[in-house]
C-alpha atoms as a PDB file:
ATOM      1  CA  UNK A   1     126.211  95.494 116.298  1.00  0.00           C
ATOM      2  CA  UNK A   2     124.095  98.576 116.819  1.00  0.00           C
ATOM      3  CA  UNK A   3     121.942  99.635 113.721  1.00  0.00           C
ATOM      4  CA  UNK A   4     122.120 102.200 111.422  1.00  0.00           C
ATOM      5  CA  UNK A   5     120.405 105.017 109.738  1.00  0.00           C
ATOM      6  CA  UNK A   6     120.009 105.690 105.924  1.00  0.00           C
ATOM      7  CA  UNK A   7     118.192 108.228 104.761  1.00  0.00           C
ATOM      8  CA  UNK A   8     117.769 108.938 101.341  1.00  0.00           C
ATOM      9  CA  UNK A   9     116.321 112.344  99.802  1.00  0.00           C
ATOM     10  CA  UNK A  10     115.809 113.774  96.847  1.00  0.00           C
ATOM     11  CA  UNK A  11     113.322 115.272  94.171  1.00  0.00           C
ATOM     12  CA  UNK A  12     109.870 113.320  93.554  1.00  0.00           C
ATOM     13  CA  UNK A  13     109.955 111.626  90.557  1.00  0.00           C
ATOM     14  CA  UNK A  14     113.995 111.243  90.908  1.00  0.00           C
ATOM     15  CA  UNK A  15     113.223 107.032  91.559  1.00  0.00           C
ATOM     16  CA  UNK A  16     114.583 107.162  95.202  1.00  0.00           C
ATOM     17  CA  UNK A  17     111.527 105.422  96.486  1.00  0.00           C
ATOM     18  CA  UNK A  18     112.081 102.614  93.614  1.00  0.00           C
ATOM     19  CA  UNK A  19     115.910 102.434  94.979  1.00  0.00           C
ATOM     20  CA  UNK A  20     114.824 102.436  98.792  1.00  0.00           C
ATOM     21  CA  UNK A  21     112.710  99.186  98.269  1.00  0.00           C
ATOM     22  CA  UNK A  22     114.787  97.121  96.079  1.00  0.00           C
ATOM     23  CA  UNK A  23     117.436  97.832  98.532  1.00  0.00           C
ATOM     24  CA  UNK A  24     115.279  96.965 101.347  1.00  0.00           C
ATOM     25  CA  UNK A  25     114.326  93.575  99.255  1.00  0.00           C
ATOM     26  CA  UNK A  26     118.016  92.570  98.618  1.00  0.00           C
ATOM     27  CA  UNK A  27     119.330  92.784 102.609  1.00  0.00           C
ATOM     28  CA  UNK A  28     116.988  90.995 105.590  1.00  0.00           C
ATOM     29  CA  UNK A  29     118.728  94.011 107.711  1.00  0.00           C
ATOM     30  CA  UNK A  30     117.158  96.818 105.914  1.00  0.00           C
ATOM     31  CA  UNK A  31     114.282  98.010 107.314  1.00  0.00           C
ATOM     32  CA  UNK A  32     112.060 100.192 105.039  1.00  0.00           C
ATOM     33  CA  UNK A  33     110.428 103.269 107.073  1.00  0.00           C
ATOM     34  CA  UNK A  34     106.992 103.771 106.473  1.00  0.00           C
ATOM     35  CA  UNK A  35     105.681 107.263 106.791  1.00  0.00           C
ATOM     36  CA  UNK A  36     102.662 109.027 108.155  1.00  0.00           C
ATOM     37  CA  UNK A  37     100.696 111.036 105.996  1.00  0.00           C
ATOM     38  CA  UNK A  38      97.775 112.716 105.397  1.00  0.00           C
ATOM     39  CA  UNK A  39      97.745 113.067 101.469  1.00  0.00           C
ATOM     40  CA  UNK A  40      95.367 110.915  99.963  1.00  0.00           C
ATOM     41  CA  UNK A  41      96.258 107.129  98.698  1.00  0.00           C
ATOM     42  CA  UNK A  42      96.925 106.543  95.262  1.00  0.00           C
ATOM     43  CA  UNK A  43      95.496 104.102  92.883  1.00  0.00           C
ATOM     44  CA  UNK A  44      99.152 102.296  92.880  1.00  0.00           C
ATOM     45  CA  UNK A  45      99.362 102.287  96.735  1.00  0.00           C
ATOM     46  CA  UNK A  46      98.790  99.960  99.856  1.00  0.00           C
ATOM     47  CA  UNK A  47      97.704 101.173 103.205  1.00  0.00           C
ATOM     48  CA  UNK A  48     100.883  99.758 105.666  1.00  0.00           C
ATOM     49  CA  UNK A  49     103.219  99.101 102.976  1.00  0.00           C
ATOM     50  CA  UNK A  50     103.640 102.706 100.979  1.00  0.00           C
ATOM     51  CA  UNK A  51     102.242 105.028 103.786  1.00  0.00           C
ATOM     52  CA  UNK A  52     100.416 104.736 106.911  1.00  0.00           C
ATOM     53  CA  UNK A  53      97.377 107.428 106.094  1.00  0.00           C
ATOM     54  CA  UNK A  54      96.038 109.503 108.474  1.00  0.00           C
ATOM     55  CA  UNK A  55      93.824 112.781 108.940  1.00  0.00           C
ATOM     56  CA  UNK A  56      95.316 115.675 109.110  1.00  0.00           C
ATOM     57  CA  UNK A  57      93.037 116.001 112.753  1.00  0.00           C
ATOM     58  CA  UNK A  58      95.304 112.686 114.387  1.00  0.00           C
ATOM     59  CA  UNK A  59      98.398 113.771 112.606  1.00  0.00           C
ATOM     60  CA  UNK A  60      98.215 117.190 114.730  1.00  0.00           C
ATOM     61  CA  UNK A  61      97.830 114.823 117.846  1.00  0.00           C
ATOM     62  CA  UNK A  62     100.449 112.524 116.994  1.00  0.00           C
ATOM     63  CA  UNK A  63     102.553 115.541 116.995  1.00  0.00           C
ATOM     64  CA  UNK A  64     101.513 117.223 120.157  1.00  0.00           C
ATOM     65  CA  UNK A  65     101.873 113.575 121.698  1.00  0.00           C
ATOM     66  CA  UNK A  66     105.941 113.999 120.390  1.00  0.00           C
ATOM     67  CA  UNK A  67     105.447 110.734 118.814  1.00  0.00           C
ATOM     68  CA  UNK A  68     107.235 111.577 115.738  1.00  0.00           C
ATOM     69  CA  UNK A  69     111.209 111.693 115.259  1.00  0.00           C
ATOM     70  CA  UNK A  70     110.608 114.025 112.108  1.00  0.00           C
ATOM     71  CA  UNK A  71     107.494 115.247 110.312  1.00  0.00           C
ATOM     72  CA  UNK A  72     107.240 118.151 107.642  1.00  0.00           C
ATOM     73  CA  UNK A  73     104.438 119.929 105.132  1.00  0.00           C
ATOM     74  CA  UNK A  74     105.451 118.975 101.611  1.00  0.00           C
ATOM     75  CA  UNK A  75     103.522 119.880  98.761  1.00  0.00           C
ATOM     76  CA  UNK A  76     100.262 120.816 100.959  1.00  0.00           C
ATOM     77  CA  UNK A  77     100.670 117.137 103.154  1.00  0.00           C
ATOM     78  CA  UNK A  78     101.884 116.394 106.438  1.00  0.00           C
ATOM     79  CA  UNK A  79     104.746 113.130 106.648  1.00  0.00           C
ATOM     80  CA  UNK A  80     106.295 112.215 109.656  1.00  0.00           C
ATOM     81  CA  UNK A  81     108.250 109.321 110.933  1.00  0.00           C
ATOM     82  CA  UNK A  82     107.514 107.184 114.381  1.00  0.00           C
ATOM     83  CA  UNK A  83     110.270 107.607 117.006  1.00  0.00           C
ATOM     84  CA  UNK A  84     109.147 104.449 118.989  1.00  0.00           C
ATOM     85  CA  UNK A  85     109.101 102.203 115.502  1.00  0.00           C
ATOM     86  CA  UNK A  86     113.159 103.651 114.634  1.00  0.00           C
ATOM     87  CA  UNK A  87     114.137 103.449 117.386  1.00  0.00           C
ATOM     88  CA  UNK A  88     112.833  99.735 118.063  1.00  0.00           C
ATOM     89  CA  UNK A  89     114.715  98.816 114.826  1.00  0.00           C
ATOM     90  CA  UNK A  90     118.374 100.265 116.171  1.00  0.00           C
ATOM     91  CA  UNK A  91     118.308  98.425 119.102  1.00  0.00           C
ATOM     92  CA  UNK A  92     117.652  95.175 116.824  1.00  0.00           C
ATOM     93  CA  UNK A  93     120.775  96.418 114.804  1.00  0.00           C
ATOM     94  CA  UNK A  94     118.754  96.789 111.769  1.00  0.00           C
ATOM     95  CA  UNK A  95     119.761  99.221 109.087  1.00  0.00           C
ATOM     96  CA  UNK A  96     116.506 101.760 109.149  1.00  0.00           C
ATOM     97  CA  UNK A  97     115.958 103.290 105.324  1.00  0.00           C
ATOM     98  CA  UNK A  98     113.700 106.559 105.194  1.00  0.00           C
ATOM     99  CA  UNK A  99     112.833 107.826 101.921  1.00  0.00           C
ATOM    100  CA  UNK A 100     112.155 111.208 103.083  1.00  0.00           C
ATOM    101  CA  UNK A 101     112.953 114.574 101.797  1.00  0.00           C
ATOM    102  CA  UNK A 102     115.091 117.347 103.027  1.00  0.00           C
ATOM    103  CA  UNK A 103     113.816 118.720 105.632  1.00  0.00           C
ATOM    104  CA  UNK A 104     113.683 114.828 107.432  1.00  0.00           C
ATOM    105  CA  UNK A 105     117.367 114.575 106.561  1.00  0.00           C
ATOM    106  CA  UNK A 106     118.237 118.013 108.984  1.00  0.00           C
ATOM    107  CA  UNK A 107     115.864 116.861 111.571  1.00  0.00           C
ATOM    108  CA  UNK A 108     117.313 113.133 111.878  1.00  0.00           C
ATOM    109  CA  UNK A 109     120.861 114.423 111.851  1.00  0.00           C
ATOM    110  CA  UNK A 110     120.114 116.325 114.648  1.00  0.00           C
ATOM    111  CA  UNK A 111     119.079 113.507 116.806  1.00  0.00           C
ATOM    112  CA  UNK A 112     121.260 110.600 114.914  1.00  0.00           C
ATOM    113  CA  UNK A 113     124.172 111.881 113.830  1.00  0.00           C
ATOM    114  CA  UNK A 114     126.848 109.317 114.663  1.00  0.00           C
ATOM    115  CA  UNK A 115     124.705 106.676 113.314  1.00  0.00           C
ATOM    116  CA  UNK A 116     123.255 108.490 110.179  1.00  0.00           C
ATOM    117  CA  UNK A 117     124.527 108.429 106.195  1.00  0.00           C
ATOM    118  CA  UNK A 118     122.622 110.679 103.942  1.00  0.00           C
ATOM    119  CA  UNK A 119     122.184 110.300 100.597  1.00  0.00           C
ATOM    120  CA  UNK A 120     121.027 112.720  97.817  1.00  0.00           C
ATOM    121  CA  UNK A 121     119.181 110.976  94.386  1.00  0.00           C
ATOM    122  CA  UNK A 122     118.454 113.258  91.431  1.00  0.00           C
ATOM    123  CA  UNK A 123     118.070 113.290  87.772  1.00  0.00           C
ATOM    124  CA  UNK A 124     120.791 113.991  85.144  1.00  0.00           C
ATOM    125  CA  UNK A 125     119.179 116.997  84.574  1.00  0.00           C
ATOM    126  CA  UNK A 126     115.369 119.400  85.610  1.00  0.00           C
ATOM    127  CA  UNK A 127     114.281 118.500  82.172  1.00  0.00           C
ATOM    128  CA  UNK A 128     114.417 114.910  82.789  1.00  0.00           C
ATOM    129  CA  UNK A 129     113.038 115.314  85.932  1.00  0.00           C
ATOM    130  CA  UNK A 130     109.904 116.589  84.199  1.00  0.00           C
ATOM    131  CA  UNK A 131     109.638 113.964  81.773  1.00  0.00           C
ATOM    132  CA  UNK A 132     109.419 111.307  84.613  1.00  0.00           C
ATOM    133  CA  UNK A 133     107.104 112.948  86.555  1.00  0.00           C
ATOM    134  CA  UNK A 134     105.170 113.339  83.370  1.00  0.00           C
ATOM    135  CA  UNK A 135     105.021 109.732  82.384  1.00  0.00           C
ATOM    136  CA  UNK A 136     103.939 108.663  86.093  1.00  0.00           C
ATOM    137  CA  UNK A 137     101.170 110.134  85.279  1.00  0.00           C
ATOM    138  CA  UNK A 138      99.776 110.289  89.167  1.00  0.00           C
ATOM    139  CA  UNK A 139      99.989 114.165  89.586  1.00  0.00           C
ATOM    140  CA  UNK A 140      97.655 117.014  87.591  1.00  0.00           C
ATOM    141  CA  UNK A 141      99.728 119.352  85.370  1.00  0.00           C
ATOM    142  CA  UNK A 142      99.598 122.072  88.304  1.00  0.00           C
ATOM    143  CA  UNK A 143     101.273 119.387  90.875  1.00  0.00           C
ATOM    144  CA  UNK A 144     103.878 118.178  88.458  1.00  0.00           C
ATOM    145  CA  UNK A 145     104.820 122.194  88.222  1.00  0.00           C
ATOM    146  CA  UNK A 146     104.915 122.684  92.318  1.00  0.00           C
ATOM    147  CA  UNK A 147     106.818 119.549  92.314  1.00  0.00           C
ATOM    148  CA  UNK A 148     109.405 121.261  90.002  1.00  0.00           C
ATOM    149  CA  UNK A 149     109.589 124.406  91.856  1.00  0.00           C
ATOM    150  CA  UNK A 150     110.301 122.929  95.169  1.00  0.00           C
ATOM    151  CA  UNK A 151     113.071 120.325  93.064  1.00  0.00           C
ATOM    152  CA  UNK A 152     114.857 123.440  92.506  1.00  0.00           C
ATOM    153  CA  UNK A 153     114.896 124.363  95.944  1.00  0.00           C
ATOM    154  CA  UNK A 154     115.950 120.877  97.112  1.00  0.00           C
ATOM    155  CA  UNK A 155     118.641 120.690  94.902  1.00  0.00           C
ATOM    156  CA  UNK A 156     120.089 123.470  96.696  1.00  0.00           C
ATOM    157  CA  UNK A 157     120.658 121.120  99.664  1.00  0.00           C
ATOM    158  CA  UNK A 158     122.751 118.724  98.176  1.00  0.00           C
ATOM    159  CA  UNK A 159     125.836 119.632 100.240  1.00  0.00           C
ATOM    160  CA  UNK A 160     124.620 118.429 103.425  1.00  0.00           C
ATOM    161  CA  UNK A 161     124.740 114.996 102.116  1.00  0.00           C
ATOM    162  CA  UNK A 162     127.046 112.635 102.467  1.00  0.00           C
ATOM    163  CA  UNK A 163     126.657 111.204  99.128  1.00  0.00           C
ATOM    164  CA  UNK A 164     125.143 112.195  95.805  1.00  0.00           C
ATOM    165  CA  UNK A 165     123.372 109.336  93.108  1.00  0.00           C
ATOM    166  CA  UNK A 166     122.660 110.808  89.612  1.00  0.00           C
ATOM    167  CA  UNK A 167     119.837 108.053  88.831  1.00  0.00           C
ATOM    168  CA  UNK A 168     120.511 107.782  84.977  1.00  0.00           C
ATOM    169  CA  UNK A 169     120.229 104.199  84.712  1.00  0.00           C
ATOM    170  CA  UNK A 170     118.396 102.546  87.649  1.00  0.00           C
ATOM    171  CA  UNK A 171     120.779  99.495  87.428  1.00  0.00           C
ATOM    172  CA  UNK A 172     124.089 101.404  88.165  1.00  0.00           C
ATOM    173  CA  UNK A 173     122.425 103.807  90.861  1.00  0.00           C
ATOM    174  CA  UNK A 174     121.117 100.660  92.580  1.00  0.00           C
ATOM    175  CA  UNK A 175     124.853  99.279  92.451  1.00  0.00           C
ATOM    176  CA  UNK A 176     125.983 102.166  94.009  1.00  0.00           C
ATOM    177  CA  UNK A 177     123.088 102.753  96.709  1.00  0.00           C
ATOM    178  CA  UNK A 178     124.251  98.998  97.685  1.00  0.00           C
ATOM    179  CA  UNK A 179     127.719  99.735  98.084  1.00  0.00           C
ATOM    180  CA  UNK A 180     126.811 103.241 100.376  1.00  0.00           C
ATOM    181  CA  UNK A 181     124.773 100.761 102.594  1.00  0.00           C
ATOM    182  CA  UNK A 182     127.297  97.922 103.044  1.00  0.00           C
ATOM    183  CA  UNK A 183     129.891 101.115 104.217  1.00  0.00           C
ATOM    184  CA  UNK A 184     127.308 102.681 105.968  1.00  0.00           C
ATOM    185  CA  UNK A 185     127.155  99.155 108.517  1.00  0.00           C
ATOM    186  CA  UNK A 186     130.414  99.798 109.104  1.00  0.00           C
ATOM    187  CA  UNK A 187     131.165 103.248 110.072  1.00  0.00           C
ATOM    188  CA  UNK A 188     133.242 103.553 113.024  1.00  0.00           C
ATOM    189  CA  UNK A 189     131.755 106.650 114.513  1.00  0.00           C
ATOM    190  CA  UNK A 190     128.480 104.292 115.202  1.00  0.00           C
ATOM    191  CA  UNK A 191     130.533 101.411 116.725  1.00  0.00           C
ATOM    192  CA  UNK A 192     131.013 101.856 120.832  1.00  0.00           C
ATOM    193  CA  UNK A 193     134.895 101.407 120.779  1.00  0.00           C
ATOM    194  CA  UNK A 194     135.736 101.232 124.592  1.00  0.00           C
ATOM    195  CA  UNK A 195     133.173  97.981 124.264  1.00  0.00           C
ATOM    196  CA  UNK A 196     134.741  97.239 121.265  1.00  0.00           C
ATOM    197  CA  UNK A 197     138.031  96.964 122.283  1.00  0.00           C
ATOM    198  CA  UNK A 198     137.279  95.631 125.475  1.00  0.00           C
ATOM    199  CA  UNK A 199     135.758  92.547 124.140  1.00  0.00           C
ATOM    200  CA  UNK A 200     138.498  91.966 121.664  1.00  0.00           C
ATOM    201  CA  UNK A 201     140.968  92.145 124.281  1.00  0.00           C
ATOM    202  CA  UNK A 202     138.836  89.579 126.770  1.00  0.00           C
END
């Protein structure tokens, strides 16, 4: 079986990147993209396993070079994706999980489309939103207020995803999240069906 794309957006502080990695714990297909970027590493974080950090200098390369299959400026940073690493992972049939935000969505669907299924994660609601992003505690009041702004903006894109996850309770959006990815394996516009159906006949 070929693999599969999942790409997951939504507002920071929504807990898509907490939903991304337990779902990329739970299956051995699930491959967890790791971004480029040139923001700087939190305390929290692990060079490799969060991001992949870079200087904004070799990020500009990188991109001249065409070696990424989506990259975008959010909140003053540069993120971007490696083509060669995605598409690596398809041709192991592995299902490839980006935790990325809107403007990675477009970009992939342009290139992926037949093998892609988007998902959108928010809060119940902006206030809660703020709350979260207050308790992380990892952003300066000024940040947490950009990151609300461009939320609102974000939101606006929900109907050019295939699904939508109101993370209330991170139990029952994980649930959910699960069962997207288990229907997401099995999409038929990603299966070959003149191959198909020529090995089922032989």
């Amino acid at each position: 079986m070929s693999g599969s794309l999942l790409v997951v957006s939504g507002p920071s502080g929504s807990g898509k990147s907490s939903l991304c990695r337990k779902i990329c714990d739970t299956y051995d297909y699930a491959a967890l993209s790791i971004s480029t970027t040139t923001r700087a590493l939190r305390a929290s974080e692990k060079e490799g396993v969060d991001y992949l950090f870079t200087t904004k200098e070799a990020f500009e390369k990188a991109i001249e070079q065409g070696e990424f299959l989506e990259w975008a400026e959010v909140h003053g940073n540069f993120y971007g994706t490696s083509k060669r690493w995605v598409v690596d992972m398809l041709s192991k049939g592995k299902t490839v999980v980006f935790d990325i935000d809107v403007q990675g969505q477009a970009a992939i669907a342009k290139l992926f489309s037949d093998r892609l299924t988007s998902v959108f994660v928010t809060t119940p609601s902006l206030e809660i939103l703020k709350d979260r992003l207050v308790k992380r505690a990892t952003d300066n009041a000024e940040t947490i207020e950009r990151r609300l702004k461009n939320a609102l903006d974000e939101m606006a894109q929900i109907d050019y995803f295939d699904y939508l996850v109101i993370n209330d309770r991170f139990d029952e959006s994980y649930e959910t999240l699960k069962a997207i990815v288990l229907a997401s394996r099995v999409k038929r516009s990603k299966v070959s069906l003149c191959d198909f159906i020529s090995a089922w006949k032989a």
